[in-house]
Protein backbone atom coordinates (compact mmCIF):
# COMPACT_ATOMS: atom_id res chain seq x y z
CA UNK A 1 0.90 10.47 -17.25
CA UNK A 2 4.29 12.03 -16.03
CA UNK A 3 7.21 11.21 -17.23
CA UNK A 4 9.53 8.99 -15.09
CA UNK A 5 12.29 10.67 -13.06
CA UNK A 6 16.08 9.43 -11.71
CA UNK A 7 15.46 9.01 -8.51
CA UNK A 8 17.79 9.06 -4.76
CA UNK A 9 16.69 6.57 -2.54
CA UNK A 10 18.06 7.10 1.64
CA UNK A 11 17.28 5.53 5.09
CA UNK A 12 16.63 8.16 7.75
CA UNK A 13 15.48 8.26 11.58
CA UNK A 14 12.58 10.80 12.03
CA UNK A 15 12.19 12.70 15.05
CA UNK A 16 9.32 12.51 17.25
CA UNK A 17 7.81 14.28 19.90
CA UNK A 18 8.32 11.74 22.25
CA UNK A 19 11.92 12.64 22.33
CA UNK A 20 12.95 8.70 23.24
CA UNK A 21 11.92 7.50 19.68
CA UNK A 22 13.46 8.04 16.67
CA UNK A 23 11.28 6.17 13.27
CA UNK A 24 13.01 4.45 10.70
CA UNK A 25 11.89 5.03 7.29
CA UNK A 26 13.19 4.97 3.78
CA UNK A 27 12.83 8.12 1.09
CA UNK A 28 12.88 8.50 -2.21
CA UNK A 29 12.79 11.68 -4.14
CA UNK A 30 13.76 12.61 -7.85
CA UNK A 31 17.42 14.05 -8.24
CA UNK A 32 16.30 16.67 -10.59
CA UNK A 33 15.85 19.76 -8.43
CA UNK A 34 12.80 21.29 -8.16
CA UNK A 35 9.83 21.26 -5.33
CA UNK A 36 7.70 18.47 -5.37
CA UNK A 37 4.95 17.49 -3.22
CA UNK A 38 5.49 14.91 -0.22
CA UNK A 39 3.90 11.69 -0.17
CA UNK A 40 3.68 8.76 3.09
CA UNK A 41 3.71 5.16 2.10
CA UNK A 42 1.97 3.19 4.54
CA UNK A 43 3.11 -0.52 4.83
CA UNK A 44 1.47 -3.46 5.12
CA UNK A 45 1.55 -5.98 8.00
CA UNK A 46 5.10 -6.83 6.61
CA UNK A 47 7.16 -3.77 7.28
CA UNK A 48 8.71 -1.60 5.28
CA UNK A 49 10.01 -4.31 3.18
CA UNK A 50 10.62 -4.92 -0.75
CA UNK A 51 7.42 -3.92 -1.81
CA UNK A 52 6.90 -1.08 -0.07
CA UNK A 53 10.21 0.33 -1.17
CA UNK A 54 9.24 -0.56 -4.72
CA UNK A 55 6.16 1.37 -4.32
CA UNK A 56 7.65 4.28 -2.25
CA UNK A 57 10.08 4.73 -5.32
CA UNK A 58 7.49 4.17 -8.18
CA UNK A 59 5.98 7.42 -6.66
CA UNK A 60 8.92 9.50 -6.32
CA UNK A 61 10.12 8.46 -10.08
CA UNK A 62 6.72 9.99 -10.82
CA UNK A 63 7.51 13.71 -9.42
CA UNK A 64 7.16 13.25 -5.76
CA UNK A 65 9.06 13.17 -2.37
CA UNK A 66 8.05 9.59 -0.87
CA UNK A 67 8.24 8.63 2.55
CA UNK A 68 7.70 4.97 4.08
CA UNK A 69 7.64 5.34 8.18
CA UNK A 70 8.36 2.14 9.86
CA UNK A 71 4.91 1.98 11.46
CA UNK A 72 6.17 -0.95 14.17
CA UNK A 73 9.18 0.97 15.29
CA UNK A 74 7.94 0.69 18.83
CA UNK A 75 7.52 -3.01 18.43
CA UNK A 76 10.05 -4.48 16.35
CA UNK A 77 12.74 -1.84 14.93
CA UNK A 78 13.45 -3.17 11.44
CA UNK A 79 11.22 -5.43 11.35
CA UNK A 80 10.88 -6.60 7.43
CA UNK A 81 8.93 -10.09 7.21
CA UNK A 82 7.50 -11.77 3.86
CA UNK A 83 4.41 -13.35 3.05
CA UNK A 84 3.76 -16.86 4.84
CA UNK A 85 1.61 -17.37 7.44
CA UNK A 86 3.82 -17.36 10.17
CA UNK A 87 4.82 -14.28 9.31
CA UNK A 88 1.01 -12.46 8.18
CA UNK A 89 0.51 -13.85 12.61
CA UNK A 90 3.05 -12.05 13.67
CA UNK A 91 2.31 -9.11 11.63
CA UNK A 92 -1.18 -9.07 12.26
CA UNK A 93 -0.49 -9.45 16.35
CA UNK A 94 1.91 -6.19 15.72
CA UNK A 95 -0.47 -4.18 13.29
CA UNK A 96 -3.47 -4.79 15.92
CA UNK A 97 -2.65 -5.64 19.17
CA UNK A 98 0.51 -3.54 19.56
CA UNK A 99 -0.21 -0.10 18.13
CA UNK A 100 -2.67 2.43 18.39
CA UNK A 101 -4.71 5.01 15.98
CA UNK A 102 -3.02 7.67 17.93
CA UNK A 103 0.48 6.51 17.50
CA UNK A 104 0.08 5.91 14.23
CA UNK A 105 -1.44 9.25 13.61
CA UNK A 106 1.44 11.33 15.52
CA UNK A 107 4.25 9.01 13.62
CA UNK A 108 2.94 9.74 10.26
CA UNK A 109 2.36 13.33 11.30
CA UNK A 110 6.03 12.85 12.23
CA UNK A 111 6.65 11.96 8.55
CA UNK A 112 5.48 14.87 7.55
CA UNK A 113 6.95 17.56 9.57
CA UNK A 114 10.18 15.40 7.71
CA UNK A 115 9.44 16.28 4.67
CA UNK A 116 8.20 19.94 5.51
CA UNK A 117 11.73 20.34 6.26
CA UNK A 118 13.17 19.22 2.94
CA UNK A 119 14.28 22.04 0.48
CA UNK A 120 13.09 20.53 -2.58
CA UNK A 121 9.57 18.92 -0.86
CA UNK A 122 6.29 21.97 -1.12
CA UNK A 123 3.59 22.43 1.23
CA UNK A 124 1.51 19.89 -0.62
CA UNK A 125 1.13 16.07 0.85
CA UNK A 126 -0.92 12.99 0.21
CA UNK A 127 -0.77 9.40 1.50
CA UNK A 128 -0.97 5.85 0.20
CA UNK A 129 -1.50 2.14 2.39
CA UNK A 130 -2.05 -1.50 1.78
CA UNK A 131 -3.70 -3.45 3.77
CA UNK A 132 -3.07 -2.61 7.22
CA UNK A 133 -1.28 0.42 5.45
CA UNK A 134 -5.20 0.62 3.45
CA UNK A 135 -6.70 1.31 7.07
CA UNK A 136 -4.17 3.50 8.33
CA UNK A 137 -4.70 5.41 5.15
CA UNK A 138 -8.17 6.56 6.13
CA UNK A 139 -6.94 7.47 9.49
CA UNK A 140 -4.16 9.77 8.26
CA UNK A 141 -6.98 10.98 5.67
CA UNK A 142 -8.18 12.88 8.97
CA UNK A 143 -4.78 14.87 9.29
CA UNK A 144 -5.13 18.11 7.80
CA UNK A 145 -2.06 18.45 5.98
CA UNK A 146 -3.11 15.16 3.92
CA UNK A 147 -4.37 16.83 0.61
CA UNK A 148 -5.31 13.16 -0.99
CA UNK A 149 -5.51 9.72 -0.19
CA UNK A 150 -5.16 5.90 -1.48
CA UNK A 151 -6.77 3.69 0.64
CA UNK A 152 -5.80 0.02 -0.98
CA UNK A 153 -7.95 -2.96 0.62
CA UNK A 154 -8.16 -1.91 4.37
CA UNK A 155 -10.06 -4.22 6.37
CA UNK A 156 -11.96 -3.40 9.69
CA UNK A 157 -12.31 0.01 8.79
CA UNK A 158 -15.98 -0.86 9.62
CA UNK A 159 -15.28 -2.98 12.67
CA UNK A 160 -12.45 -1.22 14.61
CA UNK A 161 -9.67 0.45 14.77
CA UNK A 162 -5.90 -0.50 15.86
CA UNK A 163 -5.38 -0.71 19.48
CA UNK A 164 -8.93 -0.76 20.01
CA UNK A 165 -11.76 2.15 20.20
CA UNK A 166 -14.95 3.31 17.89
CA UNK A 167 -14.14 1.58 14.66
CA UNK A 168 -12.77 4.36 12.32
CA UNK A 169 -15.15 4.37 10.17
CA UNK A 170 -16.81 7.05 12.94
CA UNK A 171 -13.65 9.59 11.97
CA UNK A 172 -15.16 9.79 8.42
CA UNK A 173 -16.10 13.16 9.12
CA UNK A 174 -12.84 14.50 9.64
CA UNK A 175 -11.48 13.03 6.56
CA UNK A 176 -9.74 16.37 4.55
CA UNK A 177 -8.83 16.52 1.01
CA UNK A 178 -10.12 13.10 -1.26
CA UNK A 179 -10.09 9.98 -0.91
CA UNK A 180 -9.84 7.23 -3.05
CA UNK A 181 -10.63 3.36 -1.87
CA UNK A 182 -9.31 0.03 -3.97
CA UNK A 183 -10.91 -3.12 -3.23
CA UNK A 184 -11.27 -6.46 -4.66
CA UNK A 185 -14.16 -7.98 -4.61
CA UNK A 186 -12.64 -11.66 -4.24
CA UNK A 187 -11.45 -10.28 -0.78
CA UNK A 188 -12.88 -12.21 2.10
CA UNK A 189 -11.22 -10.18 4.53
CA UNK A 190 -13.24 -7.16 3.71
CA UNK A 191 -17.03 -8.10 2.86
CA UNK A 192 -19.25 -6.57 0.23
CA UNK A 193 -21.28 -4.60 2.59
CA UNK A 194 -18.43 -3.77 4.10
CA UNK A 195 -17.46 -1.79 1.19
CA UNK A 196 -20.97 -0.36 0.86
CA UNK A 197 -21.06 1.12 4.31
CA UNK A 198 -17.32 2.68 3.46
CA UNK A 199 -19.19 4.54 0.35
CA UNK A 200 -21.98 5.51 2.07
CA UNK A 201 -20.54 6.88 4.84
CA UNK A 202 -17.87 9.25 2.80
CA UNK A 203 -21.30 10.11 0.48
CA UNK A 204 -23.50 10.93 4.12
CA UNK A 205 -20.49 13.65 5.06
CA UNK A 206 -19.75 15.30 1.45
CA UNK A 207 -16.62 13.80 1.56
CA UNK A 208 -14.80 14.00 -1.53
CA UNK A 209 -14.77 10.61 -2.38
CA UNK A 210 -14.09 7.33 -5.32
CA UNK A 211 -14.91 3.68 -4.17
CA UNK A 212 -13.10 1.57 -6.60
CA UNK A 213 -14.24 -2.32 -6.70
CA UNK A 214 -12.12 -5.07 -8.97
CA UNK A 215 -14.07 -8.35 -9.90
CA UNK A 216 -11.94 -11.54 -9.92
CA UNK A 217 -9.38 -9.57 -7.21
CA UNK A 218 -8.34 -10.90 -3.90
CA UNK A 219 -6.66 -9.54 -1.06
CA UNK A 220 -3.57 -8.09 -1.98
CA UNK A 221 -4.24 -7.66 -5.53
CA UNK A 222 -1.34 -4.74 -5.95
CA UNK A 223 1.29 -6.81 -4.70
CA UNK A 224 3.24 -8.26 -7.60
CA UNK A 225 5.40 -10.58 -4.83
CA UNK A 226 2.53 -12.46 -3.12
CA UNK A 227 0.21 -14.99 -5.22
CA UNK A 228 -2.61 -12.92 -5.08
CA UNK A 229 -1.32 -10.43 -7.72
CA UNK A 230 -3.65 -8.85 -10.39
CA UNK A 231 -2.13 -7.19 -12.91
CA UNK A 232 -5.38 -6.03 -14.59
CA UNK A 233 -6.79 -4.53 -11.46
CA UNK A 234 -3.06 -3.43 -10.64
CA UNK A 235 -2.24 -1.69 -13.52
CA UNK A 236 -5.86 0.35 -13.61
CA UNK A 237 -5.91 1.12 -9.87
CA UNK A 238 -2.20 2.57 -10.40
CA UNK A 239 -3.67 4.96 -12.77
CA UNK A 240 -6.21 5.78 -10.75
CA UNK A 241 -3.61 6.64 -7.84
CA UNK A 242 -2.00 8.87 -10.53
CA UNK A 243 -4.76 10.80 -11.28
CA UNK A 244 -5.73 11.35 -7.66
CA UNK A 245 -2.30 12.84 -7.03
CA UNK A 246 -1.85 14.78 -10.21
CA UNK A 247 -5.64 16.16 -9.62
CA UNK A 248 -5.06 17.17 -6.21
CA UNK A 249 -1.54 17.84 -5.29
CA UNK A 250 -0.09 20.94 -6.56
CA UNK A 251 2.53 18.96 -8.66
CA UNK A 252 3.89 22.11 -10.46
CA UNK A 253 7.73 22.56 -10.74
């Protein structure tokens, strides 16, 4: 495994093309110089909030530029919620009601074209979601600047897609670069067979693929602030996420 960097952590506003909105989102990035590839955090239905900044620097102390876009921004501008259920309804009426797969696509794309215009971030990018983040994930999977991809418990990837259309399970085919999917198979949210269609849909289109299942794992299993933490299942699938980028991002200084 690499070894573990000082890191700089900043808020920024991103442009966009639609030259009204500006995205919130917070980066962190060694403060060795160098060039290091560029990596998009995708939040849960929470915001960009403690664990998703946790996360977003975990990644950059391992070698990488990391980027977490507020993906509500249009909604709720700093919106940052934690874990009860008052707060997983509101999220969950943001996250699917309020956005679309096409705004989400052109704000992470916006993300991006950020870090493309970083001196110390290469041409080399990858992405990583939870939850809602986890779905979102195998949406931006179909962007062709994403190189690799961590797709951590994203439910309806079967059944829809946010703001409603063909479930995006359909955009498999378009998926570039590889993709690896975390689930727990304690995770009512996101049934067996659910999982089974997601692998044999990546294996029908070649897609370079791993489908990673965790007994005893619930929901949220990554998430060392909400009660359904695993650290077993935690701890492995962060390795795994390690590999992926080390594999498949050009990570050379």
């Amino acid at each position: 495994m690499m070894t573990e960097r000082a890191i700089d952590t900043t808020k920024v506003k991103i442009p966009h093309p639609n030259q009204d909105l500006q995205i919130d989102a917070y980066i962190a990035q060694p403060t060795e110089p160098g060039n290091y590839p560029g990596i998009v955090v995708l939040q849960e239905i929470f915001g960009v909030n403690v664990h998703i900044r946790d996360v977003t620097e975990r990644i950059a102390k391992l070698g990488y530029v990391a980027i977490a876009p507020a993906l509500f921004q249009r909604q709720a501008p700093g919106f940052e919620t934690g874990y009860t259920p008052e707060d997983i309804e509101i999220g969950r009426k943001y996250a699917w009601s309020q956005t679309t797969a096409q705004e989400l696509l052109s704000d992470i794309q916006a993300a991006i074209n950020h870090l493309k215009t970083l001196a110390n971030v290469k041409k080399s990018f990858g992405c990583i979601g939870f939850c809602f983040g986890g779905h979102v994930a195998y949406l931006a999977a179909t962007l062709p600047d994403i190189q690799a991809t961590a797709s951590f418990y994203g439910a309806g990837i079967t059944t829809r897609t946010p703001g409603g259309d063909k479930p995006t399970i359909t955009l498999t085919p378009n998926i570039t670069g590889t993709i690896y999917t975390f689930f727990g198979m304690d995770d009512a949210s996101i049934p067996k067979e659910q999982i089974d269609e997601i692998e044999a849909e990546l294996q029908k289109h070649n897609i370079s693929h791993r489908v990673f299942r965790y007994d005893g794992s619930d929901h949220g299993f990554f998430c060392d602030r909400r009660a359904s933490y695993n650290s077993k299942a935690a701890t492995d699938a962060w390795e795994k996420v390690q590999q992926l980028f080390t594999q498949h991002l050009d990570t050379d200084n």
